[in-house]
PDB file of N, CA and C in Angstrom:
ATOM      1  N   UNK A   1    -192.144  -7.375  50.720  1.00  0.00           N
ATOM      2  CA  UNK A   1    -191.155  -7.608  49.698  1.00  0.00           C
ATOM      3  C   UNK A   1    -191.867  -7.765  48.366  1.00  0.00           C
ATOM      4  N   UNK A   2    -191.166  -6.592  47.577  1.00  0.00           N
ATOM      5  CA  UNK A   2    -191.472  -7.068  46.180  1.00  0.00           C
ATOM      6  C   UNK A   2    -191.716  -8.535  45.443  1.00  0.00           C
ATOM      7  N   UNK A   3    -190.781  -9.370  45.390  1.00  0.00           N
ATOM      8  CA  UNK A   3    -190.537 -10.670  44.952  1.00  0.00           C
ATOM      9  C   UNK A   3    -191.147 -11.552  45.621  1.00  0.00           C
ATOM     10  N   UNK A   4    -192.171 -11.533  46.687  1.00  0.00           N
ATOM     11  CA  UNK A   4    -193.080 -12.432  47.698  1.00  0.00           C
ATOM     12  C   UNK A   4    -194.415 -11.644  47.393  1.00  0.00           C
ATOM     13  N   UNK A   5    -194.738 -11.706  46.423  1.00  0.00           N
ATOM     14  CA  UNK A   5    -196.327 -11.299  46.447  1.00  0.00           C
ATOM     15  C   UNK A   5    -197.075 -12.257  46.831  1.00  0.00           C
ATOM     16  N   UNK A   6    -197.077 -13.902  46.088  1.00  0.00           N
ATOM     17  CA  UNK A   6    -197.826 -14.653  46.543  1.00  0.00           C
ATOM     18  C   UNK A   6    -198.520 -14.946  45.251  1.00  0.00           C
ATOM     19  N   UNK A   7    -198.368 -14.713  43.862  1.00  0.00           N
ATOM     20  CA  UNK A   7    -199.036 -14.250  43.036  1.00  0.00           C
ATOM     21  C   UNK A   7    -197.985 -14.777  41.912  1.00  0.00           C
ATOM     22  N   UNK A   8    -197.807 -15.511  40.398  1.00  0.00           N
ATOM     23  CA  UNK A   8    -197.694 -15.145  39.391  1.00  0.00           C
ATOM     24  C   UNK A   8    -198.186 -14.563  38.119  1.00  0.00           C
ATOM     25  N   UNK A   9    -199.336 -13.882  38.550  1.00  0.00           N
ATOM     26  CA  UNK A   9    -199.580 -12.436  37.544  1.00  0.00           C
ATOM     27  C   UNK A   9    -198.441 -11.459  37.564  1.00  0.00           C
ATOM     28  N   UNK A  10    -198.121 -11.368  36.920  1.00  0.00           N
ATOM     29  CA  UNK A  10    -197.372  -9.220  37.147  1.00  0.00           C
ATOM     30  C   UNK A  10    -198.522  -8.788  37.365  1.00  0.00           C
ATOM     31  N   UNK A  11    -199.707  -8.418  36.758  1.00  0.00           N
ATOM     32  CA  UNK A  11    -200.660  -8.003  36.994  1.00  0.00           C
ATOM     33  C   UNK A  11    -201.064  -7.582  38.639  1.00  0.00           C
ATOM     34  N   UNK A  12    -201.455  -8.660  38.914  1.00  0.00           N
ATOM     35  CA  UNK A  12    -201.881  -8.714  40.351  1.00  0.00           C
ATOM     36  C   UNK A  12    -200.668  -8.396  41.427  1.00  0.00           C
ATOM     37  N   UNK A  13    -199.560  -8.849  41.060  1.00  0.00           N
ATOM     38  CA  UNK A  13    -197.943  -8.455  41.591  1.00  0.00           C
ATOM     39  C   UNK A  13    -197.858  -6.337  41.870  1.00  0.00           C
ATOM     40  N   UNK A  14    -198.098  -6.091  40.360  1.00  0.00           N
ATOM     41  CA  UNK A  14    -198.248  -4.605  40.189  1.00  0.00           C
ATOM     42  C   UNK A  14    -199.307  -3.926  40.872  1.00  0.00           C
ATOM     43  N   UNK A  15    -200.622  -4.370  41.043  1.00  0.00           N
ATOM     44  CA  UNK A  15    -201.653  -3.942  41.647  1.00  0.00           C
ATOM     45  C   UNK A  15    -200.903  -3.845  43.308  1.00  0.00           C
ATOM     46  N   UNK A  16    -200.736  -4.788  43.516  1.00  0.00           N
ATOM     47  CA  UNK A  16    -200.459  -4.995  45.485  1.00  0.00           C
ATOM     48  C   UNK A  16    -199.208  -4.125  45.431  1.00  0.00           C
ATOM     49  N   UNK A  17    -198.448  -3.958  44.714  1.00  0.00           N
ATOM     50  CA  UNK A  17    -197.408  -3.089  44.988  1.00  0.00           C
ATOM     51  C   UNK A  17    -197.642  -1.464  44.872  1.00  0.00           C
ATOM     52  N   UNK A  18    -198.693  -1.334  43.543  1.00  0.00           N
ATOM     53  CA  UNK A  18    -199.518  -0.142  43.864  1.00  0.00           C
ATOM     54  C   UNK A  18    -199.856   0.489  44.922  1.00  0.00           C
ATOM     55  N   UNK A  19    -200.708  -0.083  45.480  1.00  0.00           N
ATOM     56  CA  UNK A  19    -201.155   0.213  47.088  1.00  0.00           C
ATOM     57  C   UNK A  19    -200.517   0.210  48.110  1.00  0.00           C
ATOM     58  N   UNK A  20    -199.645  -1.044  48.116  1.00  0.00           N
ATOM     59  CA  UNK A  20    -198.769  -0.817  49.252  1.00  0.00           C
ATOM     60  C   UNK A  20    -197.600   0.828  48.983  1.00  0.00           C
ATOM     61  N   UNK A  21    -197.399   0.741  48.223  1.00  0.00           N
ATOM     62  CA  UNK A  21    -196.433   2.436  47.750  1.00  0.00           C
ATOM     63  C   UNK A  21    -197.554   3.540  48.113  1.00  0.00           C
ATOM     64  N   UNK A  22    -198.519   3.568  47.727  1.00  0.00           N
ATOM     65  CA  UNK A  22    -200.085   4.429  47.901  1.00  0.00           C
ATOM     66  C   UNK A  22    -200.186   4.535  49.354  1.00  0.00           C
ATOM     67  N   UNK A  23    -199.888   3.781  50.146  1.00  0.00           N
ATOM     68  CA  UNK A  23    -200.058   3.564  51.984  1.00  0.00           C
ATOM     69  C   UNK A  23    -198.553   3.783  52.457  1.00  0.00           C
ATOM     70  N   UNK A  24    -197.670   3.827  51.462  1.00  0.00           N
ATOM     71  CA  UNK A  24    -196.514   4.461  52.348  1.00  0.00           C
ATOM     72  C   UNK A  24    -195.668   3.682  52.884  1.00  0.00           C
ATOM     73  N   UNK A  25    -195.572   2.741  51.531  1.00  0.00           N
ATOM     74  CA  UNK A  25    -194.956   1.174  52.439  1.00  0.00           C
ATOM     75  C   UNK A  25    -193.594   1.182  50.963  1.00  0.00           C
ATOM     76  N   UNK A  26    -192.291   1.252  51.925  1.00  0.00           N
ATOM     77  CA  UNK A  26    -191.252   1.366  50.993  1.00  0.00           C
ATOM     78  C   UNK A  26    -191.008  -0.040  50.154  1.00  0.00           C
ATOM     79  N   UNK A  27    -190.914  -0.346  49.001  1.00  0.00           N
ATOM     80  CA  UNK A  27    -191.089  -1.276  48.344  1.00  0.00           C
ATOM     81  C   UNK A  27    -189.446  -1.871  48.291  1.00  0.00           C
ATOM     82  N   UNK A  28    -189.517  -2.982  48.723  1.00  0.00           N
ATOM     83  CA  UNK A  28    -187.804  -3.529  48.491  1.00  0.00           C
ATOM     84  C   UNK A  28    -188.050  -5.263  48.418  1.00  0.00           C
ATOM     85  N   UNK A  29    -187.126  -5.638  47.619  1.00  0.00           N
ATOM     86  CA  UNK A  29    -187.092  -6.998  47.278  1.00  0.00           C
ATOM     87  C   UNK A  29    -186.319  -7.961  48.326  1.00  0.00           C
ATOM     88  N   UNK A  30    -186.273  -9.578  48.413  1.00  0.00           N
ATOM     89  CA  UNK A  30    -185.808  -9.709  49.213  1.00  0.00           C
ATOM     90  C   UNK A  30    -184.185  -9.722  49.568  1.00  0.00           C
ATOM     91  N   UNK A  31    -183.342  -9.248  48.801  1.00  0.00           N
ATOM     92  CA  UNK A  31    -181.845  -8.817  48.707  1.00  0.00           C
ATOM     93  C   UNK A  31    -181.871  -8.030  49.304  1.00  0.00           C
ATOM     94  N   UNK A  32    -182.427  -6.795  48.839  1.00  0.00           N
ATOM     95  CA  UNK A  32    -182.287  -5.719  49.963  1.00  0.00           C
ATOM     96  C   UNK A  32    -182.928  -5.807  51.600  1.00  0.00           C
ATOM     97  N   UNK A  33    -183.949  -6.940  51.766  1.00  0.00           N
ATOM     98  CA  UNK A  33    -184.285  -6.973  53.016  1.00  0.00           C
ATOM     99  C   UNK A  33    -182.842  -7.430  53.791  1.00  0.00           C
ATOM    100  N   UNK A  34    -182.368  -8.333  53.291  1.00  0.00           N
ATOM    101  CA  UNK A  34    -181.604  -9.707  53.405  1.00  0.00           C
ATOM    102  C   UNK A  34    -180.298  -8.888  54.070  1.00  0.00           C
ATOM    103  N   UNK A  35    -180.144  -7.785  52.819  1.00  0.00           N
ATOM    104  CA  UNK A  35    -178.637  -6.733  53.029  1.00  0.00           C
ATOM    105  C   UNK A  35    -178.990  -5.919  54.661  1.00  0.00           C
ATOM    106  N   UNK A  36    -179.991  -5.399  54.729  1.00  0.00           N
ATOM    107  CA  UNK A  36    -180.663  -4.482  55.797  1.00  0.00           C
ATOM    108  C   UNK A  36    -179.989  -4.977  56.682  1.00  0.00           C
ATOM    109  N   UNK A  37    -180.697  -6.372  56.790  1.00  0.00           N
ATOM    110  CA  UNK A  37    -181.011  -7.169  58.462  1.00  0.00           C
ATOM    111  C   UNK A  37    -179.202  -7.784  58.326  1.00  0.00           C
ATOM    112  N   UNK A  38    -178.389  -7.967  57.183  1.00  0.00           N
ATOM    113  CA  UNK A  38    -177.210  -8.020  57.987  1.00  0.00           C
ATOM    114  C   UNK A  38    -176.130  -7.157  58.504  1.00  0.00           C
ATOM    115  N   UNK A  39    -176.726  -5.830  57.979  1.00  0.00           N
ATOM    116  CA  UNK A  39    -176.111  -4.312  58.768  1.00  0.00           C
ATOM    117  C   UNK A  39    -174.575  -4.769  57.953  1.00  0.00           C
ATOM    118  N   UNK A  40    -174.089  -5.109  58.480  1.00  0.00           N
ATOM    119  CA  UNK A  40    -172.667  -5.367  58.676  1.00  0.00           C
ATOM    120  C   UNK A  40    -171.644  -6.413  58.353  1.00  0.00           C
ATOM    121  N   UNK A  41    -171.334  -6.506  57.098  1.00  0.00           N
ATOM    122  CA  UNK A  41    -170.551  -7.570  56.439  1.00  0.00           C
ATOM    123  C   UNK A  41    -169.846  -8.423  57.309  1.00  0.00           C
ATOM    124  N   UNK A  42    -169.153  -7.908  58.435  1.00  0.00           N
ATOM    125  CA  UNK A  42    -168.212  -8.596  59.141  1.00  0.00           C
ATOM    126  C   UNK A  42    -168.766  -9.732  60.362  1.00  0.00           C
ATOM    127  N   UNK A  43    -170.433  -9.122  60.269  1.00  0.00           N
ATOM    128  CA  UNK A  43    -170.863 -10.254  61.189  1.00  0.00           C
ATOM    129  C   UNK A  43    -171.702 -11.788  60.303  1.00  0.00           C
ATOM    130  N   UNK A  44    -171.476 -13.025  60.722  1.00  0.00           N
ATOM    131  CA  UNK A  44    -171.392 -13.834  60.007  1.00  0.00           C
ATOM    132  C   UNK A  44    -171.620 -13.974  58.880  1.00  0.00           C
ATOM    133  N   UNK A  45    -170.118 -13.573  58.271  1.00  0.00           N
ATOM    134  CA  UNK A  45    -169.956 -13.547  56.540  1.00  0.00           C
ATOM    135  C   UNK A  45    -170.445 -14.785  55.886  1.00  0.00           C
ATOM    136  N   UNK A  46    -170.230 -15.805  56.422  1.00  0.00           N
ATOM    137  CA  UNK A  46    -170.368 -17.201  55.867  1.00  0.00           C
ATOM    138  C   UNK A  46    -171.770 -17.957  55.354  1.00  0.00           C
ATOM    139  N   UNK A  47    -172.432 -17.536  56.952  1.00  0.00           N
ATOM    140  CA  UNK A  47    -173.834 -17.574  56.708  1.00  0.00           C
ATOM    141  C   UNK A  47    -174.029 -16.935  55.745  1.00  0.00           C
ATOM    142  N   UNK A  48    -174.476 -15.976  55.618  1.00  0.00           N
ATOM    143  CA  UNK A  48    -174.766 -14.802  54.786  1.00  0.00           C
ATOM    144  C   UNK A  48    -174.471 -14.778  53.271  1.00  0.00           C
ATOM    145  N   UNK A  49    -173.143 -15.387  53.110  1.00  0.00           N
ATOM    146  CA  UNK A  49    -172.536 -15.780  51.730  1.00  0.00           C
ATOM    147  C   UNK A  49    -173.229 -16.867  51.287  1.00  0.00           C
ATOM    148  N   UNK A  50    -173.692 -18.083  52.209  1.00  0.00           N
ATOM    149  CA  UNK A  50    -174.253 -19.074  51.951  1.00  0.00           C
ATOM    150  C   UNK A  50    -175.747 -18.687  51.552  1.00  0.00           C
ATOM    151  N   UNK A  51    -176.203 -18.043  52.231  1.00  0.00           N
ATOM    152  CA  UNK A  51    -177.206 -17.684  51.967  1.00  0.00           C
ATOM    153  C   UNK A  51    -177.595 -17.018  50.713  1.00  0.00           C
ATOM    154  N   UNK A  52    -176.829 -16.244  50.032  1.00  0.00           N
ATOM    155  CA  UNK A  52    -176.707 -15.150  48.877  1.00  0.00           C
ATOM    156  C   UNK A  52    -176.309 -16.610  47.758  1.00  0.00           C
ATOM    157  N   UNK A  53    -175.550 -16.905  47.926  1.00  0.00           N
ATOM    158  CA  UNK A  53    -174.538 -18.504  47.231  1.00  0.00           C
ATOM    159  C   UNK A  53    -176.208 -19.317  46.603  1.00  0.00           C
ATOM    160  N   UNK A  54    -176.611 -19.869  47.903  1.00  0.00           N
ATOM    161  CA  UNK A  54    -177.634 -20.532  47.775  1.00  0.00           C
ATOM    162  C   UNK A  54    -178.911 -20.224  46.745  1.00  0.00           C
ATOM    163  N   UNK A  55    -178.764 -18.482  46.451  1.00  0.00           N
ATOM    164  CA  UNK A  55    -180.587 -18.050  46.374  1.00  0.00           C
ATOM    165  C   UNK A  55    -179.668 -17.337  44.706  1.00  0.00           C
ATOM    166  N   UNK A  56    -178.335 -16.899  44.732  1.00  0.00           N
ATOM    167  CA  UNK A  56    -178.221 -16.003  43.209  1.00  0.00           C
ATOM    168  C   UNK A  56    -177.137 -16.737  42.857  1.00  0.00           C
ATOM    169  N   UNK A  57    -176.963 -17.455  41.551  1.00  0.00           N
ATOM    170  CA  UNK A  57    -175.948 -18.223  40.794  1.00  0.00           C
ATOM    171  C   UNK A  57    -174.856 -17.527  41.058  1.00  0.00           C
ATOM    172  N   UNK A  58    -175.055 -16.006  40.196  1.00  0.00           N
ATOM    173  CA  UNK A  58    -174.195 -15.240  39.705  1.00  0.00           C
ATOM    174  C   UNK A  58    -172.899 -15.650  40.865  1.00  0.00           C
ATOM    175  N   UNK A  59    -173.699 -14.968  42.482  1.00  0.00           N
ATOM    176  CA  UNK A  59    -172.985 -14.717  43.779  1.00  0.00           C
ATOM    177  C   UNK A  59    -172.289 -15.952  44.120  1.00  0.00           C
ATOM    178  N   UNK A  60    -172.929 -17.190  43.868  1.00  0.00           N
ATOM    179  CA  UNK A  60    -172.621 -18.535  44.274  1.00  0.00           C
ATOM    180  C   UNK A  60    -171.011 -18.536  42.926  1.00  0.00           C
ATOM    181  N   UNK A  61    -170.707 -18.452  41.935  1.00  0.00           N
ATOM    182  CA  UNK A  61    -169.739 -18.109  41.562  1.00  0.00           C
ATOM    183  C   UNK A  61    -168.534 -17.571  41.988  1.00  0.00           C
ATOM    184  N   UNK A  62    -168.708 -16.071  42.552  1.00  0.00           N
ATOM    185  CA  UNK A  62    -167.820 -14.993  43.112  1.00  0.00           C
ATOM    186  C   UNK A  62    -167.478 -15.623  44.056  1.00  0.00           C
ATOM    187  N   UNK A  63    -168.165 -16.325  44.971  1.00  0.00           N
ATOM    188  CA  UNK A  63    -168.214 -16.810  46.484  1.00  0.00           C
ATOM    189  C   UNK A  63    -166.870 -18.044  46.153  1.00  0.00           C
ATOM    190  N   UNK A  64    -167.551 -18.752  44.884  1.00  0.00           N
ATOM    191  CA  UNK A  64    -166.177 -19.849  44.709  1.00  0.00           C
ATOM    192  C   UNK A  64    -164.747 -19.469  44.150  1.00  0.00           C
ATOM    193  N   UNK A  65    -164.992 -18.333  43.627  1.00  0.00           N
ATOM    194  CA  UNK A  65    -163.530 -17.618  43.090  1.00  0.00           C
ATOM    195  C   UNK A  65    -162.938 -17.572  43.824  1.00  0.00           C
ATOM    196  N   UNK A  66    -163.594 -16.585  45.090  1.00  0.00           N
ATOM    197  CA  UNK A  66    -162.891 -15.996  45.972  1.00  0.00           C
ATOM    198  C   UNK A  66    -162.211 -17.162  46.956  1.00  0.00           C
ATOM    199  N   UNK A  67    -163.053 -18.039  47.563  1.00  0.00           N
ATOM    200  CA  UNK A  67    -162.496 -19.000  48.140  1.00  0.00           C
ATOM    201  C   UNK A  67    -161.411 -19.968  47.349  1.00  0.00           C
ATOM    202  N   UNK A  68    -161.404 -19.492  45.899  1.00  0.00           N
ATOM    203  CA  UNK A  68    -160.216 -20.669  45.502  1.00  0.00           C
ATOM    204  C   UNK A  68    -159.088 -19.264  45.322  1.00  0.00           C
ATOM    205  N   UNK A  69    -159.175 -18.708  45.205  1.00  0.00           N
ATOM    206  CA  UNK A  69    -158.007 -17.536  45.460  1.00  0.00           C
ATOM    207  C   UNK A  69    -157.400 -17.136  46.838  1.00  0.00           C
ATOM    208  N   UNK A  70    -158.631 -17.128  47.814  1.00  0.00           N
ATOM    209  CA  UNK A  70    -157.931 -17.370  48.963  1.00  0.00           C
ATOM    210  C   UNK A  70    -156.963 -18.533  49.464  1.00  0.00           C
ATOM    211  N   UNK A  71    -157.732 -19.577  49.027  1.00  0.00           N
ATOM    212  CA  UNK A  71    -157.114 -21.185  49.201  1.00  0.00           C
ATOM    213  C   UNK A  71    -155.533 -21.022  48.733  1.00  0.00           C
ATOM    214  N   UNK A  72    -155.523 -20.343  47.088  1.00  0.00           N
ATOM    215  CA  UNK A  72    -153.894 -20.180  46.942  1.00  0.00           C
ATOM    216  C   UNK A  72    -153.410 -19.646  47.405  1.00  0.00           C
ATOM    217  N   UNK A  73    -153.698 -18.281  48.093  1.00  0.00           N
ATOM    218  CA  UNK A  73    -152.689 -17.392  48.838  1.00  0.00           C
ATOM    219  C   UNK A  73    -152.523 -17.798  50.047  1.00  0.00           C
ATOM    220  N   UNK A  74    -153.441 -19.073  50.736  1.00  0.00           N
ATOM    221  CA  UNK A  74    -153.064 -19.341  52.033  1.00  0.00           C
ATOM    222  C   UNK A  74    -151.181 -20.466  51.957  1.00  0.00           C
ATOM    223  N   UNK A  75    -152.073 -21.401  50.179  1.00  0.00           N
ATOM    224  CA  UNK A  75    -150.821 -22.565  50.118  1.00  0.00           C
ATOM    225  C   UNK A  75    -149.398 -21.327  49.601  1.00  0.00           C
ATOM    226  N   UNK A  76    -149.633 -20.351  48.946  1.00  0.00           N
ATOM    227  CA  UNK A  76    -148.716 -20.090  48.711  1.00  0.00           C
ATOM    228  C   UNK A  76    -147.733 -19.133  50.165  1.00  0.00           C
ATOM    229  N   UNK A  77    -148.975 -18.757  51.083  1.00  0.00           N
ATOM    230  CA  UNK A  77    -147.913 -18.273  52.169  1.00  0.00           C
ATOM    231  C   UNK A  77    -147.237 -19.394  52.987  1.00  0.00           C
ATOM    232  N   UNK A  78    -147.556 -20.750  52.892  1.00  0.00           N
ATOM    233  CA  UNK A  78    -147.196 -21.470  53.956  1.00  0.00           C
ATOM    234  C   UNK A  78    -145.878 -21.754  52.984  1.00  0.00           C
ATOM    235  N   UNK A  79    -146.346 -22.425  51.699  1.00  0.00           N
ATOM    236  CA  UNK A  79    -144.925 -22.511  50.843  1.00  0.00           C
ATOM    237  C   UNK A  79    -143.890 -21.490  51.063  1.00  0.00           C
ATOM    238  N   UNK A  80    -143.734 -20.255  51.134  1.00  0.00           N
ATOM    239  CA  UNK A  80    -143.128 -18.867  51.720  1.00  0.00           C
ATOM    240  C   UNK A  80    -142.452 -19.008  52.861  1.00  0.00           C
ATOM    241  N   UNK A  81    -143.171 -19.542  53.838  1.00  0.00           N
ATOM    242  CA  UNK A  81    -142.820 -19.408  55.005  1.00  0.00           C
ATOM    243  C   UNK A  81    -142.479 -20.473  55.590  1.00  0.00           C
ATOM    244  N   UNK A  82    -142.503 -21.208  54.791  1.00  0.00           N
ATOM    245  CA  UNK A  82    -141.643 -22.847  54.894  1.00  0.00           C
ATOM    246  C   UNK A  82    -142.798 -23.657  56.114  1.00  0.00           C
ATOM    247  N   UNK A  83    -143.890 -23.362  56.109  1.00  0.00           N
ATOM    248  CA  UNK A  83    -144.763 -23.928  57.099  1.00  0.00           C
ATOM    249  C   UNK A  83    -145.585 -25.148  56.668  1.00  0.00           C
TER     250      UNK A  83
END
């Protein structure tokens, strides 16, 4: 992974990534490892959200939208449906 060099040079960051691309080693950060290994959105979304939530602000945002938009459409179907 790009973003795990082990290193805060860019310098030395750029060098190891050099070589590793030079040997044939596909360069990906750890989001895209992260996306890989969960194939498939539908298998534990939560984890996964937590996980994304936890590591990128931005996502940790969307993640709370969405759950407070869901939250209303759940109160507003029960209000609906007299439940």
């Amino acid at each position: 992974m790009t973003d795990a060099s082990g290193t805060f040079s860019k310098q030395v960051a750029d060098a190891a990534n050099t070589r590793m691309a030079h040997s044939g080693v596909q360069l990906m950060n750890w989001f895209s490892v992260a996306c890989e290994l969960q194939r498939d959105w539908r298998n534990d979304v939560e984890g996964f959200g937590n996980l994304l939530a936890s590591n990128l602000t931005g996502y940790q945002n969307i993640i709370g939208s969405y759950r407070e938009d869901l939250w209303k459409g759940i109160l507003q179907f029960q209000v609906m449906h007299h439940i």
